[in-house]
PDB file of N, CA and C in Angstrom:
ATOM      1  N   UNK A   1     175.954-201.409 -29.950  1.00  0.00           N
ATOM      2  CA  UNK A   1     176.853-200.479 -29.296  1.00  0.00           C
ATOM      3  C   UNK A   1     176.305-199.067 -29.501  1.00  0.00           C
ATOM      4  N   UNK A   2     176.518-198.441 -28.329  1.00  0.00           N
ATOM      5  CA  UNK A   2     175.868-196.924 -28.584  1.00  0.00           C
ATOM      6  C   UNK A   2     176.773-195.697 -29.032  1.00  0.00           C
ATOM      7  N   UNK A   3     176.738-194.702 -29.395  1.00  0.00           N
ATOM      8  CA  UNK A   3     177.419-193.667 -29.278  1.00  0.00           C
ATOM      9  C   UNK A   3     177.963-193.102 -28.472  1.00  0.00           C
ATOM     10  N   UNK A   4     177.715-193.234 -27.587  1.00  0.00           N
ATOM     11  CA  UNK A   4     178.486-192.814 -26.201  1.00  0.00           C
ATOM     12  C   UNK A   4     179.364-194.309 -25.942  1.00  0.00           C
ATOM     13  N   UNK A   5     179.209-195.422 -26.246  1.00  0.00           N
ATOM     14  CA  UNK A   5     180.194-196.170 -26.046  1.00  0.00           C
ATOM     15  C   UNK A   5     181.231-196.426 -27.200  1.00  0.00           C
ATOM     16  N   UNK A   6     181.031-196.232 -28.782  1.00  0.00           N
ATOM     17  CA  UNK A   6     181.924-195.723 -29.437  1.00  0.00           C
ATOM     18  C   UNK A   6     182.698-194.524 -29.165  1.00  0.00           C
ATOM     19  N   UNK A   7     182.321-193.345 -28.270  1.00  0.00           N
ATOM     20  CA  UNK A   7     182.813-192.668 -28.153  1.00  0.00           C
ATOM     21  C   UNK A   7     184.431-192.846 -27.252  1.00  0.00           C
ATOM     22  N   UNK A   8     184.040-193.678 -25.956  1.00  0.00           N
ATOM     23  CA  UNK A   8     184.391-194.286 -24.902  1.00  0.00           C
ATOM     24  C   UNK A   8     185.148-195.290 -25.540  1.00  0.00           C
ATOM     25  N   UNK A   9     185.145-196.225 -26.241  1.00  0.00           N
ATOM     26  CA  UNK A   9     185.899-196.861 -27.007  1.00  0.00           C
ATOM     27  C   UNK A   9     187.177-196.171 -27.637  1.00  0.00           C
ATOM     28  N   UNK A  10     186.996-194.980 -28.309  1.00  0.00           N
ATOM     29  CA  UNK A  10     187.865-194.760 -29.074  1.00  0.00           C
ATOM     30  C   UNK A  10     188.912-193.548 -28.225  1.00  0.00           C
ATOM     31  N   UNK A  11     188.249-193.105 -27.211  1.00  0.00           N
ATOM     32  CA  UNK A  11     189.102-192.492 -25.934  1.00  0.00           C
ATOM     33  C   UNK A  11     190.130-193.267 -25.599  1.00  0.00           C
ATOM     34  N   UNK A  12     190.011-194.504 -24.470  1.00  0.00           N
ATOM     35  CA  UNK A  12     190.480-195.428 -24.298  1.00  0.00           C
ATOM     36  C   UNK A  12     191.632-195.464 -25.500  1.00  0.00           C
ATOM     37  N   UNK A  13     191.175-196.334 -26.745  1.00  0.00           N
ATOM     38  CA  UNK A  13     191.630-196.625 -27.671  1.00  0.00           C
ATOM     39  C   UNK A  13     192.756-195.965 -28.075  1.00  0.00           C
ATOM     40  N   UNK A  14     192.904-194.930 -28.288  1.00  0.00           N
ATOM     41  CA  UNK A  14     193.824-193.734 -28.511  1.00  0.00           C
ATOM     42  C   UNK A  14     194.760-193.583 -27.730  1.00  0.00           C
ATOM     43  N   UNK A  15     194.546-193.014 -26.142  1.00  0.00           N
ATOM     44  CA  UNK A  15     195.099-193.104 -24.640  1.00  0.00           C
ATOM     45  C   UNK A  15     196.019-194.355 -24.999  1.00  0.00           C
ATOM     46  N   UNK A  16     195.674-195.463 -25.283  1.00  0.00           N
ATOM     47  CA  UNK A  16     196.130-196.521 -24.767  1.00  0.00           C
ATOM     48  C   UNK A  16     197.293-196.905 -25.774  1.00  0.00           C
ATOM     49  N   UNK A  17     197.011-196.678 -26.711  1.00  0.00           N
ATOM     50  CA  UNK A  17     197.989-196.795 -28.258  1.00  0.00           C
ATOM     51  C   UNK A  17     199.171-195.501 -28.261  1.00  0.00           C
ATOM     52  N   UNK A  18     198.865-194.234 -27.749  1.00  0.00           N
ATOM     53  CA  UNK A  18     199.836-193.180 -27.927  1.00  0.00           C
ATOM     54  C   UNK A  18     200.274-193.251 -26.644  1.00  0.00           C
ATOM     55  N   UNK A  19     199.858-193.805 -25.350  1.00  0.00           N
ATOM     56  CA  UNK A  19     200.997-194.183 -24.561  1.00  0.00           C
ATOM     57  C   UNK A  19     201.932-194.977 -24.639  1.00  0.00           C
ATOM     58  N   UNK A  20     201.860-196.206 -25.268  1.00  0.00           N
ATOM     59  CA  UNK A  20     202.199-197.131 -25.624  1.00  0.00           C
ATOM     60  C   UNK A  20     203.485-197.048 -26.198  1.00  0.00           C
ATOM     61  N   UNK A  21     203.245-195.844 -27.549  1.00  0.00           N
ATOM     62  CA  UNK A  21     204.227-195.556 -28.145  1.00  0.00           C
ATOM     63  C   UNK A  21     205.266-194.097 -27.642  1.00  0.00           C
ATOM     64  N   UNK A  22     204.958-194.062 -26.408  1.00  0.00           N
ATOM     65  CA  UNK A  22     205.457-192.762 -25.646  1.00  0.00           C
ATOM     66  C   UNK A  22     204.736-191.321 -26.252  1.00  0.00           C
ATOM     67  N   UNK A  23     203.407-191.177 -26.797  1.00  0.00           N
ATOM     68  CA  UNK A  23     203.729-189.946 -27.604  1.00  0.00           C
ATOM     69  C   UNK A  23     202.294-188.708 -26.623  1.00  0.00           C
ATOM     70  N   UNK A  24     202.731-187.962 -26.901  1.00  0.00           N
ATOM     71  CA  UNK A  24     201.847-186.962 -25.927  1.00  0.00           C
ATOM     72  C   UNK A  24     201.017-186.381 -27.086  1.00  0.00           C
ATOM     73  N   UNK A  25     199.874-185.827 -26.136  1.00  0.00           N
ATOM     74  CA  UNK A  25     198.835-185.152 -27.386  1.00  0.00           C
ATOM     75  C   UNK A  25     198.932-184.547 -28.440  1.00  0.00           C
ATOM     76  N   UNK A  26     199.946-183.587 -27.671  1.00  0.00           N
ATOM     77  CA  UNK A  26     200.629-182.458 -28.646  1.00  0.00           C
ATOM     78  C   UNK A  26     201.398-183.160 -29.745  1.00  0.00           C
ATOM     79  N   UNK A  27     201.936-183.869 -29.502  1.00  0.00           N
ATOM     80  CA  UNK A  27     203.058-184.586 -30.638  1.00  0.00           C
ATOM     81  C   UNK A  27     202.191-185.837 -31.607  1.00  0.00           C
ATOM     82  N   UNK A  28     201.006-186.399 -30.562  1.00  0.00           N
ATOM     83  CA  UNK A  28     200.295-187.083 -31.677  1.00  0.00           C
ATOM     84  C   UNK A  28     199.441-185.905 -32.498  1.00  0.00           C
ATOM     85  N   UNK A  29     199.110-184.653 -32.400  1.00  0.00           N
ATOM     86  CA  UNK A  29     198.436-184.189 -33.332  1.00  0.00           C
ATOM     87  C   UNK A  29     199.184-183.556 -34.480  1.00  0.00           C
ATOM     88  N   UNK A  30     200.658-183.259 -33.651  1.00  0.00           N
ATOM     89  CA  UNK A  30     201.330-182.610 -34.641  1.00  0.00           C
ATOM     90  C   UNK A  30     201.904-183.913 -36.249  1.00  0.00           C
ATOM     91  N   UNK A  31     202.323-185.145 -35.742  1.00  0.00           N
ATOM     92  CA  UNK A  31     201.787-185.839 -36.177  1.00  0.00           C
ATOM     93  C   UNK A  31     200.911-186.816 -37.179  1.00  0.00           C
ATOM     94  N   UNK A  32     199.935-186.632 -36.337  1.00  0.00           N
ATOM     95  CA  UNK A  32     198.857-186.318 -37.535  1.00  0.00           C
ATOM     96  C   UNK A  32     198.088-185.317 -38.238  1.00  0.00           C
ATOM     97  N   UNK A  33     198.911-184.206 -37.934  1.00  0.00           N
ATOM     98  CA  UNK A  33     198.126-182.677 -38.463  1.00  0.00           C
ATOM     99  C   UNK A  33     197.071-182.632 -38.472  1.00  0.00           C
ATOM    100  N   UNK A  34     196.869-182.690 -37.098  1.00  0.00           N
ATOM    101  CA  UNK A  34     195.238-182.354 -36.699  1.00  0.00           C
ATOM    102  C   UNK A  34     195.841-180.973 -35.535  1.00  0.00           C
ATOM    103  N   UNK A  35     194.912-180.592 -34.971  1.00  0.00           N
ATOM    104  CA  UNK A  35     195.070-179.573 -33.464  1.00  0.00           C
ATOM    105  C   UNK A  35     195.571-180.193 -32.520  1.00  0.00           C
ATOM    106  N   UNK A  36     195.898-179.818 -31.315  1.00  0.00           N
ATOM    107  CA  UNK A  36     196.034-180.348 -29.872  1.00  0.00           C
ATOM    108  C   UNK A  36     194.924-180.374 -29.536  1.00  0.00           C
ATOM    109  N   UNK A  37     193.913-179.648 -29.490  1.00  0.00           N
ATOM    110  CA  UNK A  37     192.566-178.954 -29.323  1.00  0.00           C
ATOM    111  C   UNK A  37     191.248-180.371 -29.675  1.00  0.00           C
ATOM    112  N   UNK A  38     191.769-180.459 -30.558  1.00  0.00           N
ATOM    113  CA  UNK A  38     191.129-182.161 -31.323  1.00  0.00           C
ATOM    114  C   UNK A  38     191.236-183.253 -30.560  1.00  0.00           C
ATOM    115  N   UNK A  39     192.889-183.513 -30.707  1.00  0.00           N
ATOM    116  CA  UNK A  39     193.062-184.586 -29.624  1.00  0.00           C
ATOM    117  C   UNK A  39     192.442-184.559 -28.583  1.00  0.00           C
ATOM    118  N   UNK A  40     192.545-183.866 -27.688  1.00  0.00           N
ATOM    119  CA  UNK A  40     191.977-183.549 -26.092  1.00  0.00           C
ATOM    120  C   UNK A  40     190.679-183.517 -26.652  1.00  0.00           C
ATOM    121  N   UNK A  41     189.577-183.444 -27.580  1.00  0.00           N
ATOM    122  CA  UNK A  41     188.405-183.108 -27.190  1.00  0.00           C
ATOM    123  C   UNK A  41     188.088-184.704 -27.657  1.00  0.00           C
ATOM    124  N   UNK A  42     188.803-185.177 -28.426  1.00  0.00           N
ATOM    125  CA  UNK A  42     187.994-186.679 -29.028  1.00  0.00           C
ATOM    126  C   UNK A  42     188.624-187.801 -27.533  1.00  0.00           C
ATOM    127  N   UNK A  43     189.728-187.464 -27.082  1.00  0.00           N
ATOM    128  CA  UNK A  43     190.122-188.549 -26.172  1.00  0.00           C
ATOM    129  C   UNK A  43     188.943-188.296 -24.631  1.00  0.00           C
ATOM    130  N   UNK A  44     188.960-187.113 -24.794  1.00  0.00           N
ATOM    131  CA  UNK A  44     187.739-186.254 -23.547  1.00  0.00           C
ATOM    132  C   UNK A  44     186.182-186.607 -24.143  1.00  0.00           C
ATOM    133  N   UNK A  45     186.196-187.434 -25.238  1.00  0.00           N
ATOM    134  CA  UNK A  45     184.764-187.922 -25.264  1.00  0.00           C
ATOM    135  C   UNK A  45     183.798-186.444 -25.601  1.00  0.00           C
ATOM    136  N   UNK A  46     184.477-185.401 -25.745  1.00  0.00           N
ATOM    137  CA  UNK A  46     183.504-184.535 -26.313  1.00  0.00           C
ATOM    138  C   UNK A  46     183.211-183.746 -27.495  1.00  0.00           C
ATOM    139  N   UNK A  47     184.045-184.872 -28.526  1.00  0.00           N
ATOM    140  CA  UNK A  47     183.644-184.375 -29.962  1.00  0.00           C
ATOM    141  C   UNK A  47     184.161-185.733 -30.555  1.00  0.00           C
ATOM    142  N   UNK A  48     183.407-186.120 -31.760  1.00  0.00           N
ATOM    143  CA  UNK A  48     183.279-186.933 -32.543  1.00  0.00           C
ATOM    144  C   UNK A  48     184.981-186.876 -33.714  1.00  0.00           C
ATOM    145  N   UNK A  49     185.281-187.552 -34.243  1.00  0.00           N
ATOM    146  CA  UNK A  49     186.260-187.537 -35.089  1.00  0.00           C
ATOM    147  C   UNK A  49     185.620-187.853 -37.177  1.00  0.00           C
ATOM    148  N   UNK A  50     186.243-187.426 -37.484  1.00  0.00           N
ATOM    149  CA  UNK A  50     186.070-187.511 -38.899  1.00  0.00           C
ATOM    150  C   UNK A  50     186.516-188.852 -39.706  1.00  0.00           C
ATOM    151  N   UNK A  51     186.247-189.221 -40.571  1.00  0.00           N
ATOM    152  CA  UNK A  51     186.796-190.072 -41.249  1.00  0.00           C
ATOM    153  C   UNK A  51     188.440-190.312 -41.339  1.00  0.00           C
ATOM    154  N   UNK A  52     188.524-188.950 -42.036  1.00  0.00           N
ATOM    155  CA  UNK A  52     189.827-188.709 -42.247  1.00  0.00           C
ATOM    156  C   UNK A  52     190.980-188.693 -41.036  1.00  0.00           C
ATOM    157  N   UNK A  53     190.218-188.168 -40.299  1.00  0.00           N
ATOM    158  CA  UNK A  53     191.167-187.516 -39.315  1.00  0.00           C
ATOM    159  C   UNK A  53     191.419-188.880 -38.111  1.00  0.00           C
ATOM    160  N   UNK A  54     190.526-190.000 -38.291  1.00  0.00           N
ATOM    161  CA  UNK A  54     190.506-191.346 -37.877  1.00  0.00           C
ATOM    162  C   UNK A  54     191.779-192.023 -38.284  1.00  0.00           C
ATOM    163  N   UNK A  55     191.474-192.093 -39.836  1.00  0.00           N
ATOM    164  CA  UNK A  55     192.739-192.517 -40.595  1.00  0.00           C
ATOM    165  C   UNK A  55     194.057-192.366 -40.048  1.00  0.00           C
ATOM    166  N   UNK A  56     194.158-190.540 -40.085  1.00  0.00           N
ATOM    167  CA  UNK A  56     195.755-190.163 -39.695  1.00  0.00           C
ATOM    168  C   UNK A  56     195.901-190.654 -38.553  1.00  0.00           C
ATOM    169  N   UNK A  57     195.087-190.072 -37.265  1.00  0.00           N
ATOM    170  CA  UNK A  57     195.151-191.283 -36.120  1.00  0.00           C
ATOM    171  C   UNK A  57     195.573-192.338 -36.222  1.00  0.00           C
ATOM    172  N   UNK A  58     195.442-193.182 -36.855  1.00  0.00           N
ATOM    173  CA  UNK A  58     195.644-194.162 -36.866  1.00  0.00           C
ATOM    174  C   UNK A  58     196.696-194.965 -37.136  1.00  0.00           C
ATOM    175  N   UNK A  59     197.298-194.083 -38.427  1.00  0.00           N
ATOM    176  CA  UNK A  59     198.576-194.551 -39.239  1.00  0.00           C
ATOM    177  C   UNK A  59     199.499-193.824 -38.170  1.00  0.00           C
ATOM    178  N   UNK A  60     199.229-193.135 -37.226  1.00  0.00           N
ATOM    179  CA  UNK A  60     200.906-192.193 -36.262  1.00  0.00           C
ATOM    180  C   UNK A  60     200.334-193.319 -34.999  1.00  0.00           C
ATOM    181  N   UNK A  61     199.502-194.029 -34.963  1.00  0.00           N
ATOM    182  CA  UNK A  61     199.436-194.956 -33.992  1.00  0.00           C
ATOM    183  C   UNK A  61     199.550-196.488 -34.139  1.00  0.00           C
ATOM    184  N   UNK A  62     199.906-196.409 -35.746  1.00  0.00           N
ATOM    185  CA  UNK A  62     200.411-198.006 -36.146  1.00  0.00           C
ATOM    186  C   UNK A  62     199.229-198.943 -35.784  1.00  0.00           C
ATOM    187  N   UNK A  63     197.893-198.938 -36.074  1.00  0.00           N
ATOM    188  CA  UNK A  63     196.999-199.466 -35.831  1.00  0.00           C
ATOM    189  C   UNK A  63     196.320-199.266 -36.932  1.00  0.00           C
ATOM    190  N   UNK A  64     195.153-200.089 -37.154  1.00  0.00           N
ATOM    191  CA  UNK A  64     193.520-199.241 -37.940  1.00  0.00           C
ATOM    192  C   UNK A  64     192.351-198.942 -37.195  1.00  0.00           C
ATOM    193  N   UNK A  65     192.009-198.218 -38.408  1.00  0.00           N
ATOM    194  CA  UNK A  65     190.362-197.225 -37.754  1.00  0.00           C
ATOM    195  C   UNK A  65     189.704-198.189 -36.843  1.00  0.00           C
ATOM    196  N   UNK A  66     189.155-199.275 -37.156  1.00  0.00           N
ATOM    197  CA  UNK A  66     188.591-200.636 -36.500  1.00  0.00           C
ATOM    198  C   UNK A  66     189.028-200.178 -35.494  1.00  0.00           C
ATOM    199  N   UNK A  67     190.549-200.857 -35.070  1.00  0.00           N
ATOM    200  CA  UNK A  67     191.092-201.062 -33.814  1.00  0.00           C
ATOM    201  C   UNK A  67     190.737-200.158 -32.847  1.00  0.00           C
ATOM    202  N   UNK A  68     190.799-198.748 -33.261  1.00  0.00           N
ATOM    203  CA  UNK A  68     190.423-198.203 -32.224  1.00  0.00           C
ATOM    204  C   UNK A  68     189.146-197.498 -31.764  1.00  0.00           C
ATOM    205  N   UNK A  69     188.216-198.062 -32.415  1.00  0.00           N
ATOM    206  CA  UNK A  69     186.552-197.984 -32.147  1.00  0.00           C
ATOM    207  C   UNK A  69     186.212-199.184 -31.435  1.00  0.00           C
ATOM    208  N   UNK A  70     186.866-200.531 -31.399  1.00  0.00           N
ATOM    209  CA  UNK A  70     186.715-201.618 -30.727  1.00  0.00           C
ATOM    210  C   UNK A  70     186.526-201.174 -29.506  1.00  0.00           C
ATOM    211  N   UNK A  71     185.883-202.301 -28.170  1.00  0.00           N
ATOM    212  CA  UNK A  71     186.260-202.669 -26.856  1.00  0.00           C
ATOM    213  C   UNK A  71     187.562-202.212 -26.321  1.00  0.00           C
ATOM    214  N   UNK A  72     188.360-202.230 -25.659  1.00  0.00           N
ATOM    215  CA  UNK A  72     189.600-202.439 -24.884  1.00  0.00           C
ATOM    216  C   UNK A  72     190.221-203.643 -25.202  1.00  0.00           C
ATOM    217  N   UNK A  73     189.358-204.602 -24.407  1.00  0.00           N
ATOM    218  CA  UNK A  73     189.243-205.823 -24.499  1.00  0.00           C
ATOM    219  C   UNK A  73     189.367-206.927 -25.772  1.00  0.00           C
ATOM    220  N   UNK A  74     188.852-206.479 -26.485  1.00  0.00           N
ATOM    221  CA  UNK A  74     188.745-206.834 -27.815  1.00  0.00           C
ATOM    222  C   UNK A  74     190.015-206.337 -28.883  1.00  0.00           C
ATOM    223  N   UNK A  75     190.002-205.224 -28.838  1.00  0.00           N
ATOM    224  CA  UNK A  75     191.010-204.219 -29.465  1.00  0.00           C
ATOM    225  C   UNK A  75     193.015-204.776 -29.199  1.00  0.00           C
ATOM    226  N   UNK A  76     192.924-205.245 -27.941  1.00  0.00           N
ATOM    227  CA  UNK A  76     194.266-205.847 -27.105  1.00  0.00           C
ATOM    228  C   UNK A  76     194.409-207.290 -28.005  1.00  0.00           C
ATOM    229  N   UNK A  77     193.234-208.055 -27.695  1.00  0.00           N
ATOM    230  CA  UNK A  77     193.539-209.551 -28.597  1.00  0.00           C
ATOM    231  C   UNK A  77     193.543-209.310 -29.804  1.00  0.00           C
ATOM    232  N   UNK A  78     193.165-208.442 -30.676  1.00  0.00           N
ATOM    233  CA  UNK A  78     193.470-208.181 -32.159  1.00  0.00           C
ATOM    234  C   UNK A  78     194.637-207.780 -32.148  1.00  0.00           C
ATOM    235  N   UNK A  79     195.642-206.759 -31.279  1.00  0.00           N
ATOM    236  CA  UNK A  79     196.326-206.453 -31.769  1.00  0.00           C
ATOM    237  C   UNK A  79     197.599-207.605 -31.436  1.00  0.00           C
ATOM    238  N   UNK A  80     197.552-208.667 -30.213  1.00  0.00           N
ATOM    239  CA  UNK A  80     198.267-209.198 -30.274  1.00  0.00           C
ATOM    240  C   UNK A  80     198.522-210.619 -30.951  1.00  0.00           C
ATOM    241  N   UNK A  81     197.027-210.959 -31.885  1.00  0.00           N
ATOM    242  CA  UNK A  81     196.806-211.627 -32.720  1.00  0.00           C
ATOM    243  C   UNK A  81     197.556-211.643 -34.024  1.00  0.00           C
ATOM    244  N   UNK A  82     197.378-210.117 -34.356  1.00  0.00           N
ATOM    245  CA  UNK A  82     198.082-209.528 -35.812  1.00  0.00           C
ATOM    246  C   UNK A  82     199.878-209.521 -35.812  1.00  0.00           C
ATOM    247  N   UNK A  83     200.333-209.159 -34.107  1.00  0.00           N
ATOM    248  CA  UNK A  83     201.594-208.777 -33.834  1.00  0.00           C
ATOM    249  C   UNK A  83     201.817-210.838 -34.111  1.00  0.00           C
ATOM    250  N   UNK A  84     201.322-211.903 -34.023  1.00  0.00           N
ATOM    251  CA  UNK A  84     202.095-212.736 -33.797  1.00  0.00           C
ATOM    252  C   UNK A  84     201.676-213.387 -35.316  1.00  0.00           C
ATOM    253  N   UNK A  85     200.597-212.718 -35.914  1.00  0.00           N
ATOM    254  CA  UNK A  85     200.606-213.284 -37.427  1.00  0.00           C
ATOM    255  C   UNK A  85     202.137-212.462 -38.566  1.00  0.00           C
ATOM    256  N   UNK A  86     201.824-211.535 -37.695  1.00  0.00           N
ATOM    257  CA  UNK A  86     203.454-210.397 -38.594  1.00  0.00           C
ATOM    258  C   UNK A  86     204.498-211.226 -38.228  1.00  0.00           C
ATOM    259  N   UNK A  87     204.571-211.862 -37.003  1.00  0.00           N
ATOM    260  CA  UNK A  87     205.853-212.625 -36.711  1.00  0.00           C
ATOM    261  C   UNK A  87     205.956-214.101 -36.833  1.00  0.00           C
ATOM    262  N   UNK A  88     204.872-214.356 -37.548  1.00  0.00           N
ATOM    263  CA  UNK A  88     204.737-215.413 -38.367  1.00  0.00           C
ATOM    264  C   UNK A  88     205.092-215.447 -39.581  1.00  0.00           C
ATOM    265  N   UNK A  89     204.513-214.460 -40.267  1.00  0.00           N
ATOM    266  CA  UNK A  89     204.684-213.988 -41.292  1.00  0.00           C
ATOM    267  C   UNK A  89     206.253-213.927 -41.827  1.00  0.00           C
ATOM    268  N   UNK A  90     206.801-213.140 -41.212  1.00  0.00           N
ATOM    269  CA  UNK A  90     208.134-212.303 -41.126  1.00  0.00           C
ATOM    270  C   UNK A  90     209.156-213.647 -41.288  1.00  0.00           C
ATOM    271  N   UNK A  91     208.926-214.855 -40.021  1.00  0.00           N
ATOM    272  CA  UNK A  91     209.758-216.074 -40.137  1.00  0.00           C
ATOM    273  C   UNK A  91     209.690-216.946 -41.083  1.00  0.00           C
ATOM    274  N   UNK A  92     208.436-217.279 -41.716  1.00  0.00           N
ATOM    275  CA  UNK A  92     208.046-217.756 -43.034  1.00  0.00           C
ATOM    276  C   UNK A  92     209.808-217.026 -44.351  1.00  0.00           C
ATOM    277  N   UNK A  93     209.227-215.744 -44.182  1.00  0.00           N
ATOM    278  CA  UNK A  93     210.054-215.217 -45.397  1.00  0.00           C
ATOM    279  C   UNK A  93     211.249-215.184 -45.225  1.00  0.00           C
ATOM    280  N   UNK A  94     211.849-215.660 -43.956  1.00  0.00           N
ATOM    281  CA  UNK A  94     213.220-215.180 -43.402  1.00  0.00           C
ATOM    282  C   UNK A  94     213.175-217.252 -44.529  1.00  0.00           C
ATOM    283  N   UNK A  95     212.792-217.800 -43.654  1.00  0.00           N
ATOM    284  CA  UNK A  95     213.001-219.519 -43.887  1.00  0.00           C
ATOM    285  C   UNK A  95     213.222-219.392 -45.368  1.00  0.00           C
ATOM    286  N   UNK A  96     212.322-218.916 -45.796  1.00  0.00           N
ATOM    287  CA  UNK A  96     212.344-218.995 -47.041  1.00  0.00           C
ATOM    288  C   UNK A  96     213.503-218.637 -47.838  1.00  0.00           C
ATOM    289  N   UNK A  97     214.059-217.442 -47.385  1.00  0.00           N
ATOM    290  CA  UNK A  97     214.984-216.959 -48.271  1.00  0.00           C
ATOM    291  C   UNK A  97     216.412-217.333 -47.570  1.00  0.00           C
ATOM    292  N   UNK A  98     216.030-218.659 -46.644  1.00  0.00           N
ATOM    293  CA  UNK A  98     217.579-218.697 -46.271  1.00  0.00           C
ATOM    294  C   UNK A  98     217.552-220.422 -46.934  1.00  0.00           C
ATOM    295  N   UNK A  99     215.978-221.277 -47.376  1.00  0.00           N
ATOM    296  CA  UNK A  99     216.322-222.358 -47.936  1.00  0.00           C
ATOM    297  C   UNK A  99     216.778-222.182 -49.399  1.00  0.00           C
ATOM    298  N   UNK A 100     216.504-221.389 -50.103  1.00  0.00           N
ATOM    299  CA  UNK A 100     216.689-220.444 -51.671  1.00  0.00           C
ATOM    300  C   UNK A 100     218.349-220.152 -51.769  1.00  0.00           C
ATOM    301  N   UNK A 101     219.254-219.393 -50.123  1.00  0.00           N
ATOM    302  CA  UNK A 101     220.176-219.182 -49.842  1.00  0.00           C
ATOM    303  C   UNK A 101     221.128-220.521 -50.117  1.00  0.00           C
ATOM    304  N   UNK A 102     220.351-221.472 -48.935  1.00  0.00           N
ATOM    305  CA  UNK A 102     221.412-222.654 -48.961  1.00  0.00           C
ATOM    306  C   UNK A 102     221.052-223.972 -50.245  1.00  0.00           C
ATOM    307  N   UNK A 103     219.566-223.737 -50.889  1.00  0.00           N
ATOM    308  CA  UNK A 103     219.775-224.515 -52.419  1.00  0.00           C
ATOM    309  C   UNK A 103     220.721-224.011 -53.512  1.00  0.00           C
ATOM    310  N   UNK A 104     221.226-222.746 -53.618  1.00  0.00           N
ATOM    311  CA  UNK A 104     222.375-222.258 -53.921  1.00  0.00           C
ATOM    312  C   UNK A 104     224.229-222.525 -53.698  1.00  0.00           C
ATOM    313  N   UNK A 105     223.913-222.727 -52.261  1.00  0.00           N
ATOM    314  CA  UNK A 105     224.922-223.177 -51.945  1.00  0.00           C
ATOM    315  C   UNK A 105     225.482-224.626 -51.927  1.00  0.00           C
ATOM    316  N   UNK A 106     224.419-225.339 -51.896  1.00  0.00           N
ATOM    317  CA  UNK A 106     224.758-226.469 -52.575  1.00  0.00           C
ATOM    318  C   UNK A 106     224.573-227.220 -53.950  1.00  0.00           C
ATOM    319  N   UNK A 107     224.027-225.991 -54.552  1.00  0.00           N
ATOM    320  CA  UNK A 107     224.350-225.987 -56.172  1.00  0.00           C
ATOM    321  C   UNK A 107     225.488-226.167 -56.304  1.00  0.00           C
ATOM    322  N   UNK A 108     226.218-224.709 -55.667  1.00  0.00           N
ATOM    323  CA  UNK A 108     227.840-224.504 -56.105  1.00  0.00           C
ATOM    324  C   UNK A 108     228.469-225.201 -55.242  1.00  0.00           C
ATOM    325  N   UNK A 109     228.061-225.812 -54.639  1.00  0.00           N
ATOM    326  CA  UNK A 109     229.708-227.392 -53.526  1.00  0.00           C
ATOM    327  C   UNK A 109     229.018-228.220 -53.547  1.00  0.00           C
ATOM    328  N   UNK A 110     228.740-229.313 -54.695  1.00  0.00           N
ATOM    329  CA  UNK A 110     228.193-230.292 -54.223  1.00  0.00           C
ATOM    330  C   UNK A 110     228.985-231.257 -53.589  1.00  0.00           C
ATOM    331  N   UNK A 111     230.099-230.982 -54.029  1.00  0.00           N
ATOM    332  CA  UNK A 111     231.011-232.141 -52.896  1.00  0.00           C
ATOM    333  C   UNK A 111     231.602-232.160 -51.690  1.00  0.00           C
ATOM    334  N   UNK A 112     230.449-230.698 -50.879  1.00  0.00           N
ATOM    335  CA  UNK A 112     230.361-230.351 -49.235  1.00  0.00           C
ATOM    336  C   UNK A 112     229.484-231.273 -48.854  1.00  0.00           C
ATOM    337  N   UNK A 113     228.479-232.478 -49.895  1.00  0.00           N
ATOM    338  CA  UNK A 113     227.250-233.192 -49.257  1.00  0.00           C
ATOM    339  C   UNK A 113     227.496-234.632 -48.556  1.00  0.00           C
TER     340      UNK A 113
END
């Protein structure tokens, strides 16, 4: 992958994640306390981003650094990969704490069995 297509990657990437979440330049930089000036020049492909300033991106866009240096393409199936492992995840612990719930409850009535 080249630099000009990481660059292009992470345009996209950005665009596509802070629309997503309704948020405009201005409000994603404020945000992430970066400039407006920043935003517009990294989504405009004409300045590079920092480590850091990747990061904050990232966390006001509920994503990681990865995600948004990826493809489009690529970047979409990760994220809806992760969204259905969280909601995997999430039902696991719900099950869990409602079989814990009802081994309790039939601790205390056993003569509801």
């Amino acid at each position: 992958m080249t630099p000009v297509e990481l660059r292009q990657n992470l345009s996209a990437n950005i665009k596509m994640y802070r629309k997503k979440l309704s948020l405009t330049q201005e409000k994603l930089a404020e945000k992430s306390e970066l400039s407006s000036q920043t935003i517009n020049d990294i989504e405009g492909c004409r300045t590079w981003v920092s480590d850091k300033s990747l990061v904050k991106i990232s966390e006001v866009l509920c994503t990681t650094p990865s995600a948004l240096l990826l493809s489009k393409d690529f970047s979409e199936t990760t994220a809806s990969s992760l969204a259905e492992s969280n909601l995997y995840r999430l039902k696991s612990q719900i099950d869990s704490v409602f079989d814990e719930w009802l081994a309790k409850q039939q601790e205390a009535s056993p003569a509801l069995h």
